[in-house]
PDB file of N, CA and C in Angstrom:
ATOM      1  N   UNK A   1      50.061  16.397 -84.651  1.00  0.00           N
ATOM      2  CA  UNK A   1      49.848  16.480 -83.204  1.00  0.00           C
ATOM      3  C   UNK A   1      50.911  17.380 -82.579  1.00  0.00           C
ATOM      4  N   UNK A   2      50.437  17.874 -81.224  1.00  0.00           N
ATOM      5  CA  UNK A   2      51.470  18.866 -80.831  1.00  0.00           C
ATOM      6  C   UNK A   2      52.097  17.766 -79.900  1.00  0.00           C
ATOM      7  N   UNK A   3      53.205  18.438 -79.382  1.00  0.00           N
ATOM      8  CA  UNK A   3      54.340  18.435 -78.644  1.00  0.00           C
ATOM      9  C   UNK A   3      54.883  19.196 -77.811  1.00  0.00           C
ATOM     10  N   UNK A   4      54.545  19.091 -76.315  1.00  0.00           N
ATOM     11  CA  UNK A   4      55.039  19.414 -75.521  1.00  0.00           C
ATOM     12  C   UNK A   4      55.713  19.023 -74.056  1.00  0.00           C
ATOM     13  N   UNK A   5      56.962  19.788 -73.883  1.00  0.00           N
ATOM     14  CA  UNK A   5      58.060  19.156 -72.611  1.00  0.00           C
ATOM     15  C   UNK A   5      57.986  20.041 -71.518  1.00  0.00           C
ATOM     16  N   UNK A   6      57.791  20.083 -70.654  1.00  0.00           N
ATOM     17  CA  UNK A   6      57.245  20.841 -68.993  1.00  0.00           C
ATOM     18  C   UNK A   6      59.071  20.604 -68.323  1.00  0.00           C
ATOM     19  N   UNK A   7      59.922  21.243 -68.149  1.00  0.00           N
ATOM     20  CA  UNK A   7      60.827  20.896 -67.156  1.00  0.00           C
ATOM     21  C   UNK A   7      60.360  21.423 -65.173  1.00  0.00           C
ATOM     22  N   UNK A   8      60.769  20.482 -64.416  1.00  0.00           N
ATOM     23  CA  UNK A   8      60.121  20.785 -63.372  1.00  0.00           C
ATOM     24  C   UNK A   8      61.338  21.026 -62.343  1.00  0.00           C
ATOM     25  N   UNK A   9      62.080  21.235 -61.860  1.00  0.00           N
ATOM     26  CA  UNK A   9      63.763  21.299 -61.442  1.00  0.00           C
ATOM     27  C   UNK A   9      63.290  22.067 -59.768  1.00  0.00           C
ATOM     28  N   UNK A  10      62.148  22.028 -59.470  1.00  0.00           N
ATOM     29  CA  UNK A  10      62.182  23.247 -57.672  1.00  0.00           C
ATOM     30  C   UNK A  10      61.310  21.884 -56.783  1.00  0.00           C
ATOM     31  N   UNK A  11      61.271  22.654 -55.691  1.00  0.00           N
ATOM     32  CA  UNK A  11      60.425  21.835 -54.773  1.00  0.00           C
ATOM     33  C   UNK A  11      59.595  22.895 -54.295  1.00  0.00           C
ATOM     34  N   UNK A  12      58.970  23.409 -54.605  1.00  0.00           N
ATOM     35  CA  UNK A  12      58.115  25.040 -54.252  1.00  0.00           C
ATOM     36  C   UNK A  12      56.827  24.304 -54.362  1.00  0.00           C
ATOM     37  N   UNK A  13      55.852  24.269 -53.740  1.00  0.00           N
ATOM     38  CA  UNK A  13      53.740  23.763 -53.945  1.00  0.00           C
ATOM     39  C   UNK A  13      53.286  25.058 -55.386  1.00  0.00           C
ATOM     40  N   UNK A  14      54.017  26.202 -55.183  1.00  0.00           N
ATOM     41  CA  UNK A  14      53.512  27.406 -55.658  1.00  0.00           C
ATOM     42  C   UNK A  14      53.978  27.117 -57.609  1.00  0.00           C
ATOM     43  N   UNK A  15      55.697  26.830 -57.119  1.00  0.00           N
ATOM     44  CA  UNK A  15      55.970  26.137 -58.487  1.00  0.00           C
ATOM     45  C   UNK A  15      55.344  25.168 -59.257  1.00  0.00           C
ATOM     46  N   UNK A  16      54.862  24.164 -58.355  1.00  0.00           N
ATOM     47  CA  UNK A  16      54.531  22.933 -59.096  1.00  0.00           C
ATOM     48  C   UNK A  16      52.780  23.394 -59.323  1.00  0.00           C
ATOM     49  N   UNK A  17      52.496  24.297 -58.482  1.00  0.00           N
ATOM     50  CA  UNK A  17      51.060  24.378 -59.116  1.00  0.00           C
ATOM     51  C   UNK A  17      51.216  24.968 -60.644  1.00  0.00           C
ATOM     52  N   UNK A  18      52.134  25.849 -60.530  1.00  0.00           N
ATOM     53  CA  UNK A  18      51.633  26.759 -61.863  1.00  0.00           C
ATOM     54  C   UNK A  18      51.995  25.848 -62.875  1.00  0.00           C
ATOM     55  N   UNK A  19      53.225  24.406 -62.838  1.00  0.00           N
ATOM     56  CA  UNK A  19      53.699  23.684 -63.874  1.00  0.00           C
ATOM     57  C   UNK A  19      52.228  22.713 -64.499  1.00  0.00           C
ATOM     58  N   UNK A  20      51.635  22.428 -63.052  1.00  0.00           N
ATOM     59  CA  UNK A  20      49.937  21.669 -63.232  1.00  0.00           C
ATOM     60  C   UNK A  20      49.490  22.247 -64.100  1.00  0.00           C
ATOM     61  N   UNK A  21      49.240  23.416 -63.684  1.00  0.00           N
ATOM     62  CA  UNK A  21      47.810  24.210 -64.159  1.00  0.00           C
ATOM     63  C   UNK A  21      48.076  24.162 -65.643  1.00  0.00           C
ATOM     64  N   UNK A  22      49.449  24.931 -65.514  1.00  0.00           N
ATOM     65  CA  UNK A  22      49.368  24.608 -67.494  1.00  0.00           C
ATOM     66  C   UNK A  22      49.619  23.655 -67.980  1.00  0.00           C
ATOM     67  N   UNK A  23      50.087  22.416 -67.577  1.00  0.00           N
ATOM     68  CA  UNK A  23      49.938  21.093 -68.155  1.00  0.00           C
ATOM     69  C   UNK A  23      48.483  20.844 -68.628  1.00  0.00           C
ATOM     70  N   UNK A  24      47.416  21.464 -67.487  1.00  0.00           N
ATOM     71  CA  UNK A  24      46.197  21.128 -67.417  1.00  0.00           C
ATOM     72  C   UNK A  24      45.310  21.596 -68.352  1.00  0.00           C
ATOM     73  N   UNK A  25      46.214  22.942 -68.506  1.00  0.00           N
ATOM     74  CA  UNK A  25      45.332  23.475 -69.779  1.00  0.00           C
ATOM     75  C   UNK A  25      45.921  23.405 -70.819  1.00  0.00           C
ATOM     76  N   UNK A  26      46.828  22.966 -71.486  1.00  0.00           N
ATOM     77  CA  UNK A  26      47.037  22.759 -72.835  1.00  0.00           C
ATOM     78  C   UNK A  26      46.256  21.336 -72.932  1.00  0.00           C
ATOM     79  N   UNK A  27      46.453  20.296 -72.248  1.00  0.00           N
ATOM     80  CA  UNK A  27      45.444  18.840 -72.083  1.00  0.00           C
ATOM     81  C   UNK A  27      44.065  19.481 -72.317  1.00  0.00           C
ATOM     82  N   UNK A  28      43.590  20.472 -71.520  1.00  0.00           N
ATOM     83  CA  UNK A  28      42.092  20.361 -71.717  1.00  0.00           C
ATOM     84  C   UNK A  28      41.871  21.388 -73.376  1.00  0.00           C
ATOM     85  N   UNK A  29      43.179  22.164 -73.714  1.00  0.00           N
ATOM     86  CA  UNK A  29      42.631  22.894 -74.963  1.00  0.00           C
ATOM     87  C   UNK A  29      42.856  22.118 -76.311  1.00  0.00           C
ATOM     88  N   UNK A  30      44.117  20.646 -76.133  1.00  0.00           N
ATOM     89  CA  UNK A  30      44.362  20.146 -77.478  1.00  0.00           C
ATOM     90  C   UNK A  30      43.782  18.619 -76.875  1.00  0.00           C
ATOM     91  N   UNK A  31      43.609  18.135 -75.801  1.00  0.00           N
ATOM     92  CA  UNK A  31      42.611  16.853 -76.049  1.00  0.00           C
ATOM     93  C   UNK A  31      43.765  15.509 -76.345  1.00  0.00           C
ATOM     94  N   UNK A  32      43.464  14.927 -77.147  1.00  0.00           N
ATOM     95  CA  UNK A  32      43.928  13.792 -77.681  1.00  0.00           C
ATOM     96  C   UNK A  32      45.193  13.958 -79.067  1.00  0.00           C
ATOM     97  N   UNK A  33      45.147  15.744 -79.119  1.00  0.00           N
ATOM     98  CA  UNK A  33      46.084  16.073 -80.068  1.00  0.00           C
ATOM     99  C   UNK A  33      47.275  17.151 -79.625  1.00  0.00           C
ATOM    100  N   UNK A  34      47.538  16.470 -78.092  1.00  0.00           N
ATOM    101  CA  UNK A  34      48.724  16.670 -77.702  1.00  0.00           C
ATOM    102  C   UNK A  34      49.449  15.696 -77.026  1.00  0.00           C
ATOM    103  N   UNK A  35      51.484  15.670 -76.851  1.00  0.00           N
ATOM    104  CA  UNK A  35      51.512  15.140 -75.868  1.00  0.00           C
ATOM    105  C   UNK A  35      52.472  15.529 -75.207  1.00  0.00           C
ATOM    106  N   UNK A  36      52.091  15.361 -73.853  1.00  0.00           N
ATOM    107  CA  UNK A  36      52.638  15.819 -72.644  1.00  0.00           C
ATOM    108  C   UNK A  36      53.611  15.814 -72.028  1.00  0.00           C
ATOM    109  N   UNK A  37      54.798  15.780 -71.449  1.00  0.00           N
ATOM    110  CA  UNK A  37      56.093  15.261 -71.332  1.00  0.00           C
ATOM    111  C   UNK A  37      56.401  16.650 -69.652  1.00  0.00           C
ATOM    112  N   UNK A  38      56.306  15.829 -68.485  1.00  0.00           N
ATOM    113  CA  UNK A  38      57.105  16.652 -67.416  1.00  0.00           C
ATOM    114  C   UNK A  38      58.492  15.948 -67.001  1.00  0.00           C
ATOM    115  N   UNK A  39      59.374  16.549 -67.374  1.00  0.00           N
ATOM    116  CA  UNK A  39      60.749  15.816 -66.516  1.00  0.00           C
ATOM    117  C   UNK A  39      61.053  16.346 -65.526  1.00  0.00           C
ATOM    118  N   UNK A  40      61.167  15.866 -64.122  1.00  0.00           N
ATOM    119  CA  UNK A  40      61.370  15.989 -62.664  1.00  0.00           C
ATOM    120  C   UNK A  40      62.973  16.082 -62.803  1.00  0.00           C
ATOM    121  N   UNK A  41      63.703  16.802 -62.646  1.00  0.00           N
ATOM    122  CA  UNK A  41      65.022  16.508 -61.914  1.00  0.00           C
ATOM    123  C   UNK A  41      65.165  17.475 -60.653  1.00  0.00           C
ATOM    124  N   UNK A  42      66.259  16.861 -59.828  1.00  0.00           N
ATOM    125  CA  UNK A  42      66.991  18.147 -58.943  1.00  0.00           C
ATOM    126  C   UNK A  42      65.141  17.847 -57.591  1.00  0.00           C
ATOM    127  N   UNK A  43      65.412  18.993 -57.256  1.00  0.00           N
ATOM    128  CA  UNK A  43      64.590  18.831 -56.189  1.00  0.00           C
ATOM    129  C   UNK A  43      62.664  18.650 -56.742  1.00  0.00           C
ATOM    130  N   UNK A  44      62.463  19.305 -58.276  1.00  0.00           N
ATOM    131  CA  UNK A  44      61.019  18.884 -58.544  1.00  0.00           C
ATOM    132  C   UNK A  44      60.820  17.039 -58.201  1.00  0.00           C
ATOM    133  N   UNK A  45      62.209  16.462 -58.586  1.00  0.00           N
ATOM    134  CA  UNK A  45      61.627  14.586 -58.572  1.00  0.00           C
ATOM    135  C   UNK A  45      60.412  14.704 -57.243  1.00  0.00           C
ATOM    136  N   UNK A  46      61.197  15.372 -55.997  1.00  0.00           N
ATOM    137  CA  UNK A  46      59.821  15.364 -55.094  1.00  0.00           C
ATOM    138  C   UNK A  46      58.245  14.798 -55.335  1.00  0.00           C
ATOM    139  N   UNK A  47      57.749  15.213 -56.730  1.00  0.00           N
ATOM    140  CA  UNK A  47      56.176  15.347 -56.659  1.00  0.00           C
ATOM    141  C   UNK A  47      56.312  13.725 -57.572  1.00  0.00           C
ATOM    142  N   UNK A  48      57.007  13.180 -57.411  1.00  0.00           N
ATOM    143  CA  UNK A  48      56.980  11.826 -57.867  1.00  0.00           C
ATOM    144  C   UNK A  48      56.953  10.792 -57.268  1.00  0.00           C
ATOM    145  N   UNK A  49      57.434  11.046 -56.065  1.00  0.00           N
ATOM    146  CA  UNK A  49      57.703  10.144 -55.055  1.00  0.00           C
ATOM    147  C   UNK A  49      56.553   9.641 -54.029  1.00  0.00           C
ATOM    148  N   UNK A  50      56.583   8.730 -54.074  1.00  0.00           N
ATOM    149  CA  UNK A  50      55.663   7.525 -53.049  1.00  0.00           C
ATOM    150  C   UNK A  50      55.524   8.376 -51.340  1.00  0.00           C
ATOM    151  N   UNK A  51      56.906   8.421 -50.736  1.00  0.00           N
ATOM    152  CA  UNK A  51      57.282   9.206 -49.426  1.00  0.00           C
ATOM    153  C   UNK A  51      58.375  10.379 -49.872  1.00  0.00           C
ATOM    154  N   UNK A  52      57.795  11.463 -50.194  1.00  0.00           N
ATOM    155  CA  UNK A  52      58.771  12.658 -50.563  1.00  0.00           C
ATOM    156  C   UNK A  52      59.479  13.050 -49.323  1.00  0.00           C
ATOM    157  N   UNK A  53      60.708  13.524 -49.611  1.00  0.00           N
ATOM    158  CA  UNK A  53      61.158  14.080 -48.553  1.00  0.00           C
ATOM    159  C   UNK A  53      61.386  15.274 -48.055  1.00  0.00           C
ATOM    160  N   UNK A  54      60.392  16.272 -49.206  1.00  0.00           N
ATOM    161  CA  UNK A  54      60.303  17.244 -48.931  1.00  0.00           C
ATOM    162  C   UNK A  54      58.173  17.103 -49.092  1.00  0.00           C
ATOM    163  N   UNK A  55      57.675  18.634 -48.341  1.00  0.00           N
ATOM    164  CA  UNK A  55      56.504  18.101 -48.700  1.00  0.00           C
ATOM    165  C   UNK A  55      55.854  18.264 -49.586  1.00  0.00           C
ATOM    166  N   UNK A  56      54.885  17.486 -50.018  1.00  0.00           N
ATOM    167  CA  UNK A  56      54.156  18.125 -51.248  1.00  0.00           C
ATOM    168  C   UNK A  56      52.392  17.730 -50.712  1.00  0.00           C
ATOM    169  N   UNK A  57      52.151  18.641 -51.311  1.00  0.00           N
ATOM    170  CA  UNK A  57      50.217  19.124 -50.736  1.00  0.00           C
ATOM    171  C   UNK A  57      49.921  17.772 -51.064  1.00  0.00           C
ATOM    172  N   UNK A  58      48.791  17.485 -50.627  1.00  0.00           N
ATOM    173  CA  UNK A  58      48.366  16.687 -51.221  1.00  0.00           C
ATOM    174  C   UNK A  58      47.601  16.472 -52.403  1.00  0.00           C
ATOM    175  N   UNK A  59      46.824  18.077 -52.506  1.00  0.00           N
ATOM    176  CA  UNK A  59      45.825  18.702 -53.533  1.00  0.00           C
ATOM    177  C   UNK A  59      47.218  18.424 -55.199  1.00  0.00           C
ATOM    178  N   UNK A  60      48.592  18.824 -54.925  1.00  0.00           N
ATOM    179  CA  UNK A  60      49.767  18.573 -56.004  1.00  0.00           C
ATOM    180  C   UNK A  60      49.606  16.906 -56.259  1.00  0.00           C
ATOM    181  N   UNK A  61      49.785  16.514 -55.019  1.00  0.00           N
ATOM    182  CA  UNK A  61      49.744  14.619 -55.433  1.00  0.00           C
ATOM    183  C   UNK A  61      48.940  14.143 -56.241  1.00  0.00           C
ATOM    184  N   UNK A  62      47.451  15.031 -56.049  1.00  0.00           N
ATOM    185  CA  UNK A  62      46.439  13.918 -56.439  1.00  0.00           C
ATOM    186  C   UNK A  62      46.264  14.752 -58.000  1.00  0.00           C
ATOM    187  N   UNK A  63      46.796  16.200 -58.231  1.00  0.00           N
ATOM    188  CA  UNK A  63      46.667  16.481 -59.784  1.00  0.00           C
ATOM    189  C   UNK A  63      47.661  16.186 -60.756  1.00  0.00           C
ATOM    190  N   UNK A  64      48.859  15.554 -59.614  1.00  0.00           N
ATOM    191  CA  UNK A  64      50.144  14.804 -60.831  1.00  0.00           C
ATOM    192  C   UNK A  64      48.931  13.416 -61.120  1.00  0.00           C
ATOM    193  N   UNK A  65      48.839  12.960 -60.059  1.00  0.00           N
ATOM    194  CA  UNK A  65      47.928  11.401 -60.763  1.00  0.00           C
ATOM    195  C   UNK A  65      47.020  11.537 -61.751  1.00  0.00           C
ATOM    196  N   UNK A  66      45.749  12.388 -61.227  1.00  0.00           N
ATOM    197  CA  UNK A  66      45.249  12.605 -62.424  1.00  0.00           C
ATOM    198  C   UNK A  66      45.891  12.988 -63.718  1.00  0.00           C
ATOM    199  N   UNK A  67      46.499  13.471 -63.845  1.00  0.00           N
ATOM    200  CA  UNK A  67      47.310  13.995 -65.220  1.00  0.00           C
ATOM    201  C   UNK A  67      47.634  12.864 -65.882  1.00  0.00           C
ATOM    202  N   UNK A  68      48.310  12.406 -65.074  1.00  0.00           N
ATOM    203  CA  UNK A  68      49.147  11.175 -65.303  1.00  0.00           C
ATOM    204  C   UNK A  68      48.175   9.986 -66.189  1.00  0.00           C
ATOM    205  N   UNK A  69      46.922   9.899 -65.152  1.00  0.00           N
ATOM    206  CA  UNK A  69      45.459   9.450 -65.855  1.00  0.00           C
ATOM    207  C   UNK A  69      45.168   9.636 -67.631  1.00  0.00           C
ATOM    208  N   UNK A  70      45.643  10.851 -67.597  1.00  0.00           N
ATOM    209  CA  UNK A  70      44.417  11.537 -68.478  1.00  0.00           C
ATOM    210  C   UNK A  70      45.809  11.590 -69.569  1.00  0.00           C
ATOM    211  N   UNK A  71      47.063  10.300 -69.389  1.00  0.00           N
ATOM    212  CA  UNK A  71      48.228  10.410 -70.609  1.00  0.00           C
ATOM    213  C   UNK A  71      49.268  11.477 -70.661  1.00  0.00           C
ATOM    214  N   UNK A  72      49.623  12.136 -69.383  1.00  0.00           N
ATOM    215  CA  UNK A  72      50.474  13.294 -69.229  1.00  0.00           C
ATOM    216  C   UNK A  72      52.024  11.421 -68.634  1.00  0.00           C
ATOM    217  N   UNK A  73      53.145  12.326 -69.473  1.00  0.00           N
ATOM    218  CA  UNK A  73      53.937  11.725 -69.175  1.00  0.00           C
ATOM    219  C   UNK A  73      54.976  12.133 -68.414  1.00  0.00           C
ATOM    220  N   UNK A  74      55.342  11.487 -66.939  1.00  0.00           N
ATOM    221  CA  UNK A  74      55.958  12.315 -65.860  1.00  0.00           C
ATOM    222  C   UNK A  74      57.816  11.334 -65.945  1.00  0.00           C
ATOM    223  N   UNK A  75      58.478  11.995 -66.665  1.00  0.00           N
ATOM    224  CA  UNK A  75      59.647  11.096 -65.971  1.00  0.00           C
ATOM    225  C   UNK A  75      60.790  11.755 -64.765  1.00  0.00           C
ATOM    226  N   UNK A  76      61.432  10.792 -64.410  1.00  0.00           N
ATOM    227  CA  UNK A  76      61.685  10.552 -62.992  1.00  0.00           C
ATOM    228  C   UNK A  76      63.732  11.254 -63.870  1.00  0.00           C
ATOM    229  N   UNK A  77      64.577  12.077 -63.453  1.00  0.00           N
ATOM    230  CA  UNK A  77      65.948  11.783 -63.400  1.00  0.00           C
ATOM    231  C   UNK A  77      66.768  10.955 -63.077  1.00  0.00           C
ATOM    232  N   UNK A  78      67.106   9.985 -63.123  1.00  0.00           N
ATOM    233  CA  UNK A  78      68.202   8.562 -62.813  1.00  0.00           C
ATOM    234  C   UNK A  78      69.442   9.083 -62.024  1.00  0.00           C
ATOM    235  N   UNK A  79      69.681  10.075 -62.338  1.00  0.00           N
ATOM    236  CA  UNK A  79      70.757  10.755 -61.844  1.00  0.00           C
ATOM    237  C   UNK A  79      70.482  11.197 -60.352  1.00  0.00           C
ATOM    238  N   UNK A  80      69.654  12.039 -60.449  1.00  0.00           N
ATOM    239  CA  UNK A  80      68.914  12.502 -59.063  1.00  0.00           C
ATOM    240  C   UNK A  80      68.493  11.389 -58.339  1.00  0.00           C
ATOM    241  N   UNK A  81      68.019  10.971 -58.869  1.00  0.00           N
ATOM    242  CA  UNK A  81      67.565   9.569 -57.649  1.00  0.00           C
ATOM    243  C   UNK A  81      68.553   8.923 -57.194  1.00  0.00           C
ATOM    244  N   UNK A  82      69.620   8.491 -57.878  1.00  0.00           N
ATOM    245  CA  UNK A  82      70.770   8.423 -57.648  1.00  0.00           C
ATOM    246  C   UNK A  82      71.545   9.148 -56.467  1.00  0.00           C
ATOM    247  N   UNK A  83      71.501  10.198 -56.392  1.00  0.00           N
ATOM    248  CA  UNK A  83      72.087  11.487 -55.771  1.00  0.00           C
ATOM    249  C   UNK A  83      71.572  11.138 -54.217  1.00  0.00           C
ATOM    250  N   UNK A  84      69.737  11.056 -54.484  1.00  0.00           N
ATOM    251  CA  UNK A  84      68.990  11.023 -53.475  1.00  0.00           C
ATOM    252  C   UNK A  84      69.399   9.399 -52.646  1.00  0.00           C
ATOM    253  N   UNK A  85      69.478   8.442 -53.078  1.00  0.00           N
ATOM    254  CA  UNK A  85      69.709   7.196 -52.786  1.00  0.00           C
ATOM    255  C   UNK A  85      68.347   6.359 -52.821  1.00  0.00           C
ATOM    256  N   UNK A  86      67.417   6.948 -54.201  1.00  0.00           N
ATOM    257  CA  UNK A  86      65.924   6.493 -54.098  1.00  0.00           C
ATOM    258  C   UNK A  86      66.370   4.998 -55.397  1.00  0.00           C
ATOM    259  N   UNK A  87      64.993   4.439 -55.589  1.00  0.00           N
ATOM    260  CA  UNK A  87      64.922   3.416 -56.000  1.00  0.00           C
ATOM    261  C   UNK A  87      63.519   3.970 -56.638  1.00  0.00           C
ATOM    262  N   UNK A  88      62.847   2.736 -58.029  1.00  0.00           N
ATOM    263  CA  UNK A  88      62.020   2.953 -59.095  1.00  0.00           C
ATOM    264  C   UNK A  88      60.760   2.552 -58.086  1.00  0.00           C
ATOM    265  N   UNK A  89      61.419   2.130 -56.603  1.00  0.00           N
ATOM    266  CA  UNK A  89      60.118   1.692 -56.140  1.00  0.00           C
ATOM    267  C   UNK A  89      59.690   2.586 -55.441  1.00  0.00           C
ATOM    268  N   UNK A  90      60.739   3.734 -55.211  1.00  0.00           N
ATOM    269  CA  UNK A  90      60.261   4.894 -54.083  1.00  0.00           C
ATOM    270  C   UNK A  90      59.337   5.317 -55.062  1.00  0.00           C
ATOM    271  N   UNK A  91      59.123   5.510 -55.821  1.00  0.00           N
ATOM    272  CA  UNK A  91      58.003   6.609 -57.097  1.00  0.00           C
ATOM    273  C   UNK A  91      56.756   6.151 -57.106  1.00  0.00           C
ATOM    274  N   UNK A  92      56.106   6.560 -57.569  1.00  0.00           N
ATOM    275  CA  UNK A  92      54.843   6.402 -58.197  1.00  0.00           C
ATOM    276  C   UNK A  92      54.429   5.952 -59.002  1.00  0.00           C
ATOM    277  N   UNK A  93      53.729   4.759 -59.262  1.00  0.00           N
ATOM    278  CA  UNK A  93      53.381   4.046 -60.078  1.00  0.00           C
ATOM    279  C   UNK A  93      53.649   4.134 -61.984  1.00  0.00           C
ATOM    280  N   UNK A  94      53.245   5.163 -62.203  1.00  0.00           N
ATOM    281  CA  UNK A  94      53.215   5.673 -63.734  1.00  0.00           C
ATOM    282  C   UNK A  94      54.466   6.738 -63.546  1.00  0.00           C
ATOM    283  N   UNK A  95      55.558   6.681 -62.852  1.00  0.00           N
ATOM    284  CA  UNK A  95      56.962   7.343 -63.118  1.00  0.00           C
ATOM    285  C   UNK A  95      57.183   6.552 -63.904  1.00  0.00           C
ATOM    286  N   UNK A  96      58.571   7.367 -64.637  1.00  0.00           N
ATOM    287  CA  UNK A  96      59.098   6.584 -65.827  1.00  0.00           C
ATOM    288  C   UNK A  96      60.770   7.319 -65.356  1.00  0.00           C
ATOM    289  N   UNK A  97      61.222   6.341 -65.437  1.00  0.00           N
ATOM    290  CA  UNK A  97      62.961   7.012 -64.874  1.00  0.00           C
ATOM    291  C   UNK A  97      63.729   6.913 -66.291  1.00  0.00           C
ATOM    292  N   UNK A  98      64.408   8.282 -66.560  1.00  0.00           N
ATOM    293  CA  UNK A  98      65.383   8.388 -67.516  1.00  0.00           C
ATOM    294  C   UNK A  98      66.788   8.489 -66.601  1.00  0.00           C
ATOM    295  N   UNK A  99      67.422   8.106 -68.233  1.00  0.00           N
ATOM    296  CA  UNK A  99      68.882   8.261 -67.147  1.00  0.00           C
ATOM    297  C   UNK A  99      69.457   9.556 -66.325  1.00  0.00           C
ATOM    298  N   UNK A 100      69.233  10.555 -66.815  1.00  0.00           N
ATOM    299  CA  UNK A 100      69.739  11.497 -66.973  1.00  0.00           C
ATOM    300  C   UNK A 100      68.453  12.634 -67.428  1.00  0.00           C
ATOM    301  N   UNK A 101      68.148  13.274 -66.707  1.00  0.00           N
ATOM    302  CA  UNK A 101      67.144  14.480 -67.290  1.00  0.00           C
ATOM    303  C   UNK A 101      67.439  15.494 -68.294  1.00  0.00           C
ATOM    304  N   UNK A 102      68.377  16.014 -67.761  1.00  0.00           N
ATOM    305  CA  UNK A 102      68.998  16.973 -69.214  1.00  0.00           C
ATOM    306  C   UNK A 102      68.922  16.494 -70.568  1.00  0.00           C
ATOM    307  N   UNK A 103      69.296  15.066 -70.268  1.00  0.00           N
ATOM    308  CA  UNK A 103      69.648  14.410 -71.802  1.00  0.00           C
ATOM    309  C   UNK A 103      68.100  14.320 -72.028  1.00  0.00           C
ATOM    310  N   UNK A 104      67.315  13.435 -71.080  1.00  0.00           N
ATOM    311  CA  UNK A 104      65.970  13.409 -72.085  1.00  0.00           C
ATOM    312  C   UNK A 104      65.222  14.653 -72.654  1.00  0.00           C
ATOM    313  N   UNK A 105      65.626  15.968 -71.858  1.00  0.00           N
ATOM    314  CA  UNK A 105      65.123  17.300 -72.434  1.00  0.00           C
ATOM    315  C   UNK A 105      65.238  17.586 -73.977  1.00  0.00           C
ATOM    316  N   UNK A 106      66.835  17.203 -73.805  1.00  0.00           N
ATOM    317  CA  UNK A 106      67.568  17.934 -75.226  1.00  0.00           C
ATOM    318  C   UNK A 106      67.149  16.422 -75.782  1.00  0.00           C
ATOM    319  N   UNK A 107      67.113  15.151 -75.694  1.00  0.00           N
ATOM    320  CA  UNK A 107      66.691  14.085 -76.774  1.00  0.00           C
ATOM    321  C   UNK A 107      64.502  14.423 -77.339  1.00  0.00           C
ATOM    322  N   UNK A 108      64.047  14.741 -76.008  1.00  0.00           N
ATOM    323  CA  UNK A 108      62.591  15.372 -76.685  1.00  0.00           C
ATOM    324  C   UNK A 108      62.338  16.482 -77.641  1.00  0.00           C
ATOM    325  N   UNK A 109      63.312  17.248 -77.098  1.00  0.00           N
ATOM    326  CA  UNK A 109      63.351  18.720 -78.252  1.00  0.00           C
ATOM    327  C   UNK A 109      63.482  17.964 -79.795  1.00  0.00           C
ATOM    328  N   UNK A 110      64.603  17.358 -79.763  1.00  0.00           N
ATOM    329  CA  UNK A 110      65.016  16.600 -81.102  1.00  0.00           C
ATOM    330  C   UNK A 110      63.934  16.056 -82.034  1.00  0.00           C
ATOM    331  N   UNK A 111      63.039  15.480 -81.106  1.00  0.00           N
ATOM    332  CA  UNK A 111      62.195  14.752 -81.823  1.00  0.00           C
ATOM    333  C   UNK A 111      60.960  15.572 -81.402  1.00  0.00           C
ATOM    334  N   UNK A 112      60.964  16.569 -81.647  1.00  0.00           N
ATOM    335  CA  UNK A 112      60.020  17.881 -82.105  1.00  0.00           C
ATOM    336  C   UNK A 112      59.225  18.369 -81.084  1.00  0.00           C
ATOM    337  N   UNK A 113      59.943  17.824 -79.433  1.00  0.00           N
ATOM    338  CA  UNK A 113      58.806  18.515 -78.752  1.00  0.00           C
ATOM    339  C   UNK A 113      59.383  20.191 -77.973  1.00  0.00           C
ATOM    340  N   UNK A 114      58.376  20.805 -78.021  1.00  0.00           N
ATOM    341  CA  UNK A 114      58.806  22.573 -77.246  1.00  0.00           C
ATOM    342  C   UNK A 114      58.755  22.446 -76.304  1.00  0.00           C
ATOM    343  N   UNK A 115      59.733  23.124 -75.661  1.00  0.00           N
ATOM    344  CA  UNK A 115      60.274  23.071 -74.223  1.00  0.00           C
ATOM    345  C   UNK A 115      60.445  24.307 -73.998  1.00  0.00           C
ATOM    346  N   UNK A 116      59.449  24.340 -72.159  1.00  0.00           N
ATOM    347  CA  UNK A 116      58.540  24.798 -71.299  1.00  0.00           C
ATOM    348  C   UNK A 116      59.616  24.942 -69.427  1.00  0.00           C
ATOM    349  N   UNK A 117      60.393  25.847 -69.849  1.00  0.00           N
ATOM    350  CA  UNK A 117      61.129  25.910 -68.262  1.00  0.00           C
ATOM    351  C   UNK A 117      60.485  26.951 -67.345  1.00  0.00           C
ATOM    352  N   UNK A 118      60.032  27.090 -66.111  1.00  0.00           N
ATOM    353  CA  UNK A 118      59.553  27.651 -65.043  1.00  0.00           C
ATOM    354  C   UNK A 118      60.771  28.404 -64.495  1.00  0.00           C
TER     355      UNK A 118
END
């Protein structure tokens, strides 16, 4: 199975579309024989959040969920949220908070997944 890590680090609609789109299409070209991995730190956590505080489309909201649906795995920075003064409850349901984003980058690479920076 493949392996792949999406880093997401901006708060741009323009950024986070293009991080979608190709999330969207490696999902729709390997199916059930990939997996997915976006880590939010720094200002991307935005498209994770319940009440962002920066904005995000809504057309971005509703294709992180779906993704999210369809087994795309979105985690949250611990650090940044931290920074921000957010909580696991400000997020979105299927966030997953690591401690530290960097570290989970370089701990996914390890365990064989390719990593994907914008």
């Amino acid at each position: 199975a493949h392996k792949l890590v999406y880093q997401c680090n901006k708060a741009d609609p323009d950024y986070w579309r293009a991080i979608l789109f190709s999330v969207g299409e490696m999902l729709r070209k390997y199916g059930d024989d990939i997996q997915l991995v976006v880590v939010c730190i720094g200002p991307g956590i935005h498209i994770l959040a319940k009440k962002p505080e920066r904005p995000v489309p809504k057309k971005i909201r509703e294709r992180v969920s779906s993704l999210a649906a369809y087994g795309v795995a979105f985690h949250a920075c611990g650090n940044t949220m931290k920074s921000l003064g957010w909580s696991k409850d400000g997020l979105l349901d299927f966030a997953q908070v690591v401690p530290v984003g960097a570290d989970d980058l370089m701990r996914l690479q390890e365990q064989g997944f390719a990593y994907i920076s914008w």
